[in-house]
Protein backbone atom coordinates (compact mmCIF):
# COMPACT_ATOMS: atom_id res chain seq x y z
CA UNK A 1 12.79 -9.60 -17.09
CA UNK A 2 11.87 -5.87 -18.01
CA UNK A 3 12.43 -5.48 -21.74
CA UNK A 4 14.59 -3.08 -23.43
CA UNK A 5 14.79 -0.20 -25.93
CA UNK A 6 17.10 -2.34 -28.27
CA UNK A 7 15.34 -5.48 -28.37
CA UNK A 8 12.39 -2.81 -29.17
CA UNK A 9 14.28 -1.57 -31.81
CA UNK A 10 15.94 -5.05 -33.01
CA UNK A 11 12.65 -6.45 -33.94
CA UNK A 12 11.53 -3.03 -35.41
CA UNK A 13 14.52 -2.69 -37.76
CA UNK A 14 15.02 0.79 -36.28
CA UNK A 15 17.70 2.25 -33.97
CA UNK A 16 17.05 2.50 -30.28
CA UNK A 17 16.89 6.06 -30.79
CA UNK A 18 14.29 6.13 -33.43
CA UNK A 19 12.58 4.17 -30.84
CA UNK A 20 12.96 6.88 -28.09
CA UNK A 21 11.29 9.57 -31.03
CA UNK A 22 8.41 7.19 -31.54
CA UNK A 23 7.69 7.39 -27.74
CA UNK A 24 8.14 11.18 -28.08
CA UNK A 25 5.86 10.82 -31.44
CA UNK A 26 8.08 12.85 -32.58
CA UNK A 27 6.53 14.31 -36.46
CA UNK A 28 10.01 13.98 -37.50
CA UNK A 29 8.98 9.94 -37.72
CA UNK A 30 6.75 8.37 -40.45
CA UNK A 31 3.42 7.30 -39.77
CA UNK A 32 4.56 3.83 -41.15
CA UNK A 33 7.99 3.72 -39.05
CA UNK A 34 5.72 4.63 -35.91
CA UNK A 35 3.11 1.84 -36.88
CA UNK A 36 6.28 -0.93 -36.62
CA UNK A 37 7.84 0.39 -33.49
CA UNK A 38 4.25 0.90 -31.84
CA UNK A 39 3.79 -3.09 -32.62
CA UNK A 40 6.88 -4.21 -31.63
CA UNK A 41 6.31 -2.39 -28.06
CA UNK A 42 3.01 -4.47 -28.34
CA UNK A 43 4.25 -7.45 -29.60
CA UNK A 44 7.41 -7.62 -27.07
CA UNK A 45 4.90 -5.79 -23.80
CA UNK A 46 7.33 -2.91 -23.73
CA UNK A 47 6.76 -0.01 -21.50
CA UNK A 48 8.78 3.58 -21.47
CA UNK A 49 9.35 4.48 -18.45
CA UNK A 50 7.23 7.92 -18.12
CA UNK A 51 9.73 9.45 -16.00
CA UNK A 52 12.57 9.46 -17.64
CA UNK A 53 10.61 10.20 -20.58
CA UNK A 54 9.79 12.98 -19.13
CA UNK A 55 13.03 13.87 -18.24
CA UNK A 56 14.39 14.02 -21.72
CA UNK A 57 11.45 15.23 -24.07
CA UNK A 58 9.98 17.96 -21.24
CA UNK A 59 6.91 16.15 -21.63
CA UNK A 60 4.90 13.69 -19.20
CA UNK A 61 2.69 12.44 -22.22
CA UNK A 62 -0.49 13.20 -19.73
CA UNK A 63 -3.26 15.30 -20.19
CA UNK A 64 -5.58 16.66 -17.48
CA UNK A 65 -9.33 16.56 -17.42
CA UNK A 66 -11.34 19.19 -15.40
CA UNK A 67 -14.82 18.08 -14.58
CA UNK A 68 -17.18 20.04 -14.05
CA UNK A 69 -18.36 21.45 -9.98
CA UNK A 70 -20.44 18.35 -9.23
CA UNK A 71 -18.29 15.72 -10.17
CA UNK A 72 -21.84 13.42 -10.12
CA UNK A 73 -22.62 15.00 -13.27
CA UNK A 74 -19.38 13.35 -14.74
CA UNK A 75 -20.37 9.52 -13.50
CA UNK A 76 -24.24 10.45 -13.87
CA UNK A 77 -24.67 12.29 -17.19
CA UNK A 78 -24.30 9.55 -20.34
CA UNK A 79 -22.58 12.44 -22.40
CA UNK A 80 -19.74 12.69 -20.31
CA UNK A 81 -18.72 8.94 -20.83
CA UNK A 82 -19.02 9.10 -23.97
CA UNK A 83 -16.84 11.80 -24.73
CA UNK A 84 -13.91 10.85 -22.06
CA UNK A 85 -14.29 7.11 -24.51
CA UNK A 86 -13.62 9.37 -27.53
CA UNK A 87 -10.76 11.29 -25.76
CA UNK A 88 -9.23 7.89 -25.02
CA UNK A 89 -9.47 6.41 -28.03
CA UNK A 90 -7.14 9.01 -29.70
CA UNK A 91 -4.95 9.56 -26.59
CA UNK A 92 -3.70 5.74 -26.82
CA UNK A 93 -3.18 6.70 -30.26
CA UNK A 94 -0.47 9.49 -29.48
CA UNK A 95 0.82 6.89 -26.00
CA UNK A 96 -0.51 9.76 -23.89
CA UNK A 97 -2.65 8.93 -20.23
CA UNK A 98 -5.24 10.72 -18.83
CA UNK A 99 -5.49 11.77 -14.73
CA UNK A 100 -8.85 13.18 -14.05
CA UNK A 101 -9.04 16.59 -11.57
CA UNK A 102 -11.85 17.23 -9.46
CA UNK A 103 -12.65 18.40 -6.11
CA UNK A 104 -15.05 19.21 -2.66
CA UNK A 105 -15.21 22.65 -3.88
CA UNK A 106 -14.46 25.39 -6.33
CA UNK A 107 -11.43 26.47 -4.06
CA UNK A 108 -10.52 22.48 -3.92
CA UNK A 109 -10.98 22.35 -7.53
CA UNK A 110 -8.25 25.17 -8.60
CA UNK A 111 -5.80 23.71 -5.59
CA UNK A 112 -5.74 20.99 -7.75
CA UNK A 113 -5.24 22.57 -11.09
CA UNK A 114 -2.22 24.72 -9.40
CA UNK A 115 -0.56 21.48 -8.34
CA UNK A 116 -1.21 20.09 -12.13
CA UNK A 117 0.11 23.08 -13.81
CA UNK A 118 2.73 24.28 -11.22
CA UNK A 119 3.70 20.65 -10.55
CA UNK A 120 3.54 20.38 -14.56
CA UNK A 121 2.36 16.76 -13.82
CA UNK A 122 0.46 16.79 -17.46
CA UNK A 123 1.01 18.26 -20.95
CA UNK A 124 -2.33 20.14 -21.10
CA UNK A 125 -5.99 20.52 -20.01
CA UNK A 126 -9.16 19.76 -21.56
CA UNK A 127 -12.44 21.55 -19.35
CA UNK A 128 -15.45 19.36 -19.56
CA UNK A 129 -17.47 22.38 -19.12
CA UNK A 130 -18.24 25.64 -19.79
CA UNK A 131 -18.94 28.31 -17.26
CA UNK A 132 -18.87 32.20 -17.59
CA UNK A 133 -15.91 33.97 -14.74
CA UNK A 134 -14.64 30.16 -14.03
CA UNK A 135 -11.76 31.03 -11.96
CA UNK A 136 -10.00 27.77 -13.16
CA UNK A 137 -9.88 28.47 -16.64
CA UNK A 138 -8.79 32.24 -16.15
CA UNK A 139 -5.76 30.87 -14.01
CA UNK A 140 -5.00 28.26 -16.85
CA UNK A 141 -5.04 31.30 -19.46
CA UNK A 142 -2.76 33.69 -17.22
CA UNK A 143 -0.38 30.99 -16.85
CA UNK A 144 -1.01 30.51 -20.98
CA UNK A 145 -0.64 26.61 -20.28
CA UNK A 146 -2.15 24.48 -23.48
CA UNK A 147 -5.66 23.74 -22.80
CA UNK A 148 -9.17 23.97 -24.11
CA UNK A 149 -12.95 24.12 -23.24
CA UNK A 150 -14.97 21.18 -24.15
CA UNK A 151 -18.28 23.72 -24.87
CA UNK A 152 -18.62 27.77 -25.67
CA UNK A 153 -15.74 29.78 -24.56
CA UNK A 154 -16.76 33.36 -24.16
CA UNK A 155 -13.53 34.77 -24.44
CA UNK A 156 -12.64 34.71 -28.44
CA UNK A 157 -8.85 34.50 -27.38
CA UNK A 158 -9.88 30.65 -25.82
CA UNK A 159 -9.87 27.60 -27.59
CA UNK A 160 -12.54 25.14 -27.86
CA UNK A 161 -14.58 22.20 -29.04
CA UNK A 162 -18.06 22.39 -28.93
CA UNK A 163 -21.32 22.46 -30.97
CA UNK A 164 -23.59 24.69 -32.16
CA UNK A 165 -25.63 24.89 -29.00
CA UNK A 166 -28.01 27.59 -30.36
CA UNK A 167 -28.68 25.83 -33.38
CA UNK A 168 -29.37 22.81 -31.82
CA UNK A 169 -31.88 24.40 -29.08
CA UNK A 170 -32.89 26.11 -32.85
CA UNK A 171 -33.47 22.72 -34.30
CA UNK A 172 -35.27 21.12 -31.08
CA UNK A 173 -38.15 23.43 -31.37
CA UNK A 174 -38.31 24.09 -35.06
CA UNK A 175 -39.11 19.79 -34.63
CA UNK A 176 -42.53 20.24 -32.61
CA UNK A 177 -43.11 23.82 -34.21
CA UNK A 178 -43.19 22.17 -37.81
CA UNK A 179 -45.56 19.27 -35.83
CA UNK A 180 -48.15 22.59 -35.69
CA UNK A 181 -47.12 22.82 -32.05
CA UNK A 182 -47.64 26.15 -30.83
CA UNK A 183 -47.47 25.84 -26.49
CA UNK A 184 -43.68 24.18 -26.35
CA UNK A 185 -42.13 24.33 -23.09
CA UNK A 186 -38.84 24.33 -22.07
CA UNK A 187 -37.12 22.19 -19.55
CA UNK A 188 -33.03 22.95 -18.80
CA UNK A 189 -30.36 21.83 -16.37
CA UNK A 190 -28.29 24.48 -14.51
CA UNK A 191 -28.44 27.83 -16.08
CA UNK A 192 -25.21 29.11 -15.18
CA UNK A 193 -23.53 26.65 -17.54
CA UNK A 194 -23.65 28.05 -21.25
CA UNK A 195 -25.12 24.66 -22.96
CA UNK A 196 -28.14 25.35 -20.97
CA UNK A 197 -28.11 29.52 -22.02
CA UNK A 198 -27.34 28.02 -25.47
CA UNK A 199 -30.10 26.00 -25.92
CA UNK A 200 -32.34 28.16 -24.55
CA UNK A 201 -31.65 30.85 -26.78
CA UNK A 202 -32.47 28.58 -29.94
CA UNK A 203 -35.62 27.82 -28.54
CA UNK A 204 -36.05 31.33 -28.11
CA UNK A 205 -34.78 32.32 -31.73
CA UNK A 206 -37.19 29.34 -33.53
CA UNK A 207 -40.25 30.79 -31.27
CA UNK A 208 -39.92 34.33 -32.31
CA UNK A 209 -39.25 32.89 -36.17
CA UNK A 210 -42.19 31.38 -36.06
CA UNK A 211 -43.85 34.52 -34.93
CA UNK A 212 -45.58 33.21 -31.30
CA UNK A 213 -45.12 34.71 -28.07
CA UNK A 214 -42.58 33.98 -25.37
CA UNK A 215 -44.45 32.66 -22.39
CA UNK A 216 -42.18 32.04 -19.08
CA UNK A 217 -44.64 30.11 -17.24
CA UNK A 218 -43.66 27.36 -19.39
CA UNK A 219 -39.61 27.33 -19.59
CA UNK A 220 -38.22 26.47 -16.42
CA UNK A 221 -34.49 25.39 -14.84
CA UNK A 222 -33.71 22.88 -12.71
CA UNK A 223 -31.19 22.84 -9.25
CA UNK A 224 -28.44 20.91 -11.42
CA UNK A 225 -27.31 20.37 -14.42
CA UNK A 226 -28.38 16.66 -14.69
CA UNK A 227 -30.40 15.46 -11.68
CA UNK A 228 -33.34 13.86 -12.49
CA UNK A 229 -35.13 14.50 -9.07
CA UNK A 230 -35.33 18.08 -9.87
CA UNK A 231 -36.45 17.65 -12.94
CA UNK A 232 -39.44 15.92 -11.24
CA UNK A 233 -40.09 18.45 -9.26
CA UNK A 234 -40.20 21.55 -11.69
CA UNK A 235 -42.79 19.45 -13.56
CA UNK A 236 -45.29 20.03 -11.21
CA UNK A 237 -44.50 23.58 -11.81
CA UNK A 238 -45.61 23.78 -15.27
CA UNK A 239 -48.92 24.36 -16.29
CA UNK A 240 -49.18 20.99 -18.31
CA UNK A 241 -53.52 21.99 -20.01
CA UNK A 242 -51.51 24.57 -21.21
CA UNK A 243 -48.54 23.06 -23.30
CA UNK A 244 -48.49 20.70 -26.57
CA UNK A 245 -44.73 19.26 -26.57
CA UNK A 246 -41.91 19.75 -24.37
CA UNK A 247 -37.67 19.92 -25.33
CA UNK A 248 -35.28 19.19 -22.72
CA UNK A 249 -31.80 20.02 -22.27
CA UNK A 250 -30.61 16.41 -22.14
CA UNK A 251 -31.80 12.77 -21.07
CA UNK A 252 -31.57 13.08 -17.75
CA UNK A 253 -33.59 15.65 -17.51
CA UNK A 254 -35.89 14.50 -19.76
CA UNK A 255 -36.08 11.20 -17.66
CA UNK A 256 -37.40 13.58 -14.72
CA UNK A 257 -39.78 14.21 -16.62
CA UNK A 258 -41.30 11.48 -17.88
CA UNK A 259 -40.98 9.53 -14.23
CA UNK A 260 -43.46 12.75 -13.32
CA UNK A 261 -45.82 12.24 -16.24
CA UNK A 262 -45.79 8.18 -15.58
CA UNK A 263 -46.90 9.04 -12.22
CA UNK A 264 -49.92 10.91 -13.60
CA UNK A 265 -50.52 8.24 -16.18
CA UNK A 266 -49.77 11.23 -18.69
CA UNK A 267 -47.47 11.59 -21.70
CA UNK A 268 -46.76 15.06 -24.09
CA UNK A 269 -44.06 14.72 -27.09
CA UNK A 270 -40.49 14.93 -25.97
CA UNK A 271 -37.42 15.46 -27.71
CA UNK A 272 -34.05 15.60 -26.13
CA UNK A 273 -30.63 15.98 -26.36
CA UNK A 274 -27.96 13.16 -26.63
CA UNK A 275 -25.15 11.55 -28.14
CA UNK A 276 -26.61 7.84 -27.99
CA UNK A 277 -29.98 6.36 -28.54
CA UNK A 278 -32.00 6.84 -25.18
CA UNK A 279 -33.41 4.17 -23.32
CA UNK A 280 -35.92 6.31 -22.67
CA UNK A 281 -39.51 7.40 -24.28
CA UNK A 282 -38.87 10.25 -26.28
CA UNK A 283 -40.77 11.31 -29.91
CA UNK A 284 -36.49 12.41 -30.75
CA UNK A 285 -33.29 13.65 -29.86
CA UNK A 286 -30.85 15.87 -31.41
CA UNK A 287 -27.31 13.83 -31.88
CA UNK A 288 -24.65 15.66 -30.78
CA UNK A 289 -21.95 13.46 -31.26
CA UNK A 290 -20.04 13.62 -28.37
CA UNK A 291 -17.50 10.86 -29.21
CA UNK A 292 -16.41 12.70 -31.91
CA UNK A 293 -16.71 16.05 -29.37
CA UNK A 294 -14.05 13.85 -27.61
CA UNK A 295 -11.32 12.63 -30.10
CA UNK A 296 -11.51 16.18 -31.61
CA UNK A 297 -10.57 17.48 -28.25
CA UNK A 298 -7.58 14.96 -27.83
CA UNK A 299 -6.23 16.08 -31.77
CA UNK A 300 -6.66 19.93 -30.57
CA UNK A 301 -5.25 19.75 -27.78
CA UNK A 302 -2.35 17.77 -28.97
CA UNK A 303 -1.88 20.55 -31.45
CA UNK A 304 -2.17 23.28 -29.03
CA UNK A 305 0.46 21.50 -27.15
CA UNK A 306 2.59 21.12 -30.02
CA UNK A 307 2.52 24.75 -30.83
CA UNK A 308 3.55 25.49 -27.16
CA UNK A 309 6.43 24.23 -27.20
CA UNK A 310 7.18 26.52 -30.57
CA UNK A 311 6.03 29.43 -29.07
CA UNK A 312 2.95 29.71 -30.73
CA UNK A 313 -0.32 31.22 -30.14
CA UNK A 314 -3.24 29.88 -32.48
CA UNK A 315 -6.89 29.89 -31.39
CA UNK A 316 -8.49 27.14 -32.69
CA UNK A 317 -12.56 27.05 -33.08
CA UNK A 318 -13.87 23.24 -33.99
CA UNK A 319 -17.56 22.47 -34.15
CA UNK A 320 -19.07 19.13 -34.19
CA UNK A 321 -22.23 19.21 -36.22
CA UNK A 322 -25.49 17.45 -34.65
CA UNK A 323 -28.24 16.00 -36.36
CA UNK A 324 -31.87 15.41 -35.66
CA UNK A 325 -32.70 11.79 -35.07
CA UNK A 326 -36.44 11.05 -34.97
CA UNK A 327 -38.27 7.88 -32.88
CA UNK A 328 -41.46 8.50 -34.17
C-alpha cells in the first residue's frame, strides 16, 4: 500500500504541507526540519510523485546533462565518471534526478536539447564540455534557460565551473622544466575543445618563461579527445632522440602513449592529467579534482535555477583549484 503525505508528516511532527515544501526544498524550511522529513520519507519508503510535483511547484526536480559529440568519451574518459558521481552526490541531496542527453550527431544532439527545454522536461542544464560556436549552448542562452558549462566559457555573459586550464598546462611543464628538462613535448586530445587549447597554452607560457624555443615537431594532437589508439599513432610521429619528458592532456592519452613506448621497450618521464590516481606509469599528474568539479556544478546550477525563477541574471565564475601530485 503506497504511503502517504500525512503518515510522512505524522511521524515527522510536521504538517503535510510542510512536507510538500520539503519536496519543493523550499529555503523557506530549516535545514533541521528538512533533515526529519527527508528521514521519515526514508524511514517510511515514501516517494512524491514527480508529476504532480511538477504540477504545483513548476518544477520537475531534473536536471539535464549534455555530453559531449562522442558520447564514448563520456563512458571511456575516467574524468567524466567521476564528475557525473560528484553531481549525484549533491543532486540526491536537493531530491533532484538526472536524464543524460546525447545523440548520432550534432543536429541529433540539439533535437534533443529542444525537446528538453521546449518540453521543459528538466530544471536546467549542465554541458560536460566546452566547445567554441557550440550551437547547443547558444540555443540554451537565447532561450536564457538555467544552465552552465562544465569547462571555459568564452562568452563572459556564460556561467561555468571549471579549472584553471592554463595554469595547470603552466604547472605540467614548469614539473619537467624544474627536472632541467629542456626538449618537453606535448601530447593533446581534440583541439577544438578548449581544455586541450588551455593546456596547451600553459605549456606554451612555462616554455617561453623559461626562455627556450617553441619547437612544433614535438607538440602534436590527436583524432579525439580521449582515444588511446590515436594517441599510439601520433607517437610514431614524434621525433623521440630528440625529446627529454613528455605532458599529456589526460590518462588516456597518456596510456597511448606508453602502450607505444612498451612496444619499443622504451620509457621518457610522463606526467598527466587526472582526477584519480592512474593505474598507469606516469613520473605525476596534476589533480584536478573533478568530483568536486561535479558537486560544485550541481550547487551552481541549483542557484542559477533558483534565481530564474526570481528573474535574475547573475553570472557565476567557480574554479576548482588542482594540485600537482608526484609518483616519483
Amino acid at each position: 500500500m503506497r504511503v502517504t503525505i500525512k503518515e510522512v508528516a505524522k511521524l515527522a511532527g510536521v504538517s503535510p504541507s510542510t512536507v510538500t515544501r520539503v519536496v519543493q526544498n523550499k529555503s523557506t524550511i530549516s535545514e533541521e526540519t528538512k533533515k526529519r522529513v527527508r528521514a521519515a520519507m526514508k524511514e517510511l519508503d515514501y516517494h512524491p510523485n514527480l508529476n504532480a510535483r511538477s504540477l504545483v511547484s513548476q518544477s520537475t526536480q531534473v536536471i539535464g546533462l549534455v555530453l559531449p559529440d562522442d558520447s564514448d568519451v563520456f563512458y571511456q574518459n575516467p574524468f567524466f565518471p567521476t564528475v557525473l558521481r560528484g553531481i549525484s552526490q549533491v543532486a540526491s541531496d536537493y531530491d533532484y534526478a538526472i536524464q543524460i542527453s546525447t545523440g548520432q550527431d550534432e543536429e541529433h544532439r540539439l533535437e534533443n536539447l529542444k525537446q528538453m527545454i521546449y518540453g521543459k522536461r528538466v530544471d536546467g542544464l549542465i554541458f560536460l564540455y566546452s566547445k567554441p560556436d557550440d550551437p547547443l549552448v547558444d540555443f540554451a542562452a537565447k532561450n536564457q534557460f538555467p544552465f552552465l558549462i562544465l569547462g571555459k566559457a568564452v562568452s563572459p555573459f556564460i556561467s561555468l565551473v571549471d579549472n584553471d586550464n592554463i595554469k595547470a598546462g603552466y604547472d605540467a611543464a614548469k614539473y619537467f622544466l624544474e627536472k632541467g628538462c629542456k626538449k618537453i613535448a606535448f601530447l593533446a586530445g581534440n583541439k577544438e575543445l578548449v581544455v586541450s587549447q588551455d593546456r596547451f597554452a600553459g605549456y606554451q607560457q612555462a616554455l617561453k618563461e623559461a626562455g627556450l624555443p617553441f619547437d612544433d615537431s614535438i607538440v602534436k594532437f590527436s583524432f579525439g579527445f580521449l582515444l588511446e589508439d590515436n594517441s599510439y599513432k601520433i607517437m610514431e610521429k614524434l621525433p623521440l632522440d630528440e625529446i627529454e619528458a613528455i605532458v599529456t592532456s589526460d590518462s588516456l592519452v597518456a596510456e597511448g602513449a606508453l602502450h607505444y613506448l612498451r612496444d619499443r621497450d622504451d620509457r621518457f618521464p610522463i606526467i598527466t592529467f587526472d582526477s584519480i590516481q592512474p593505474r598507469i606509469d606516469v613520473d605525476a599528474y596534476i589533480d584536478i579534482n573533478a568530483l568536486e568539479l561535479g558537486k560544485e556544478s550541481f550547487r551552481t546550477l541549483f542557484q542559477i535555477i533558483k534565481d530564474s525563477k526570481e528573474d535574475k541574471h547573475i553570472c557565476y565564475r567557480q574554479l576548482i583549484p588542482h594540485t600537482v601530485v608526484t609518483n616519483r
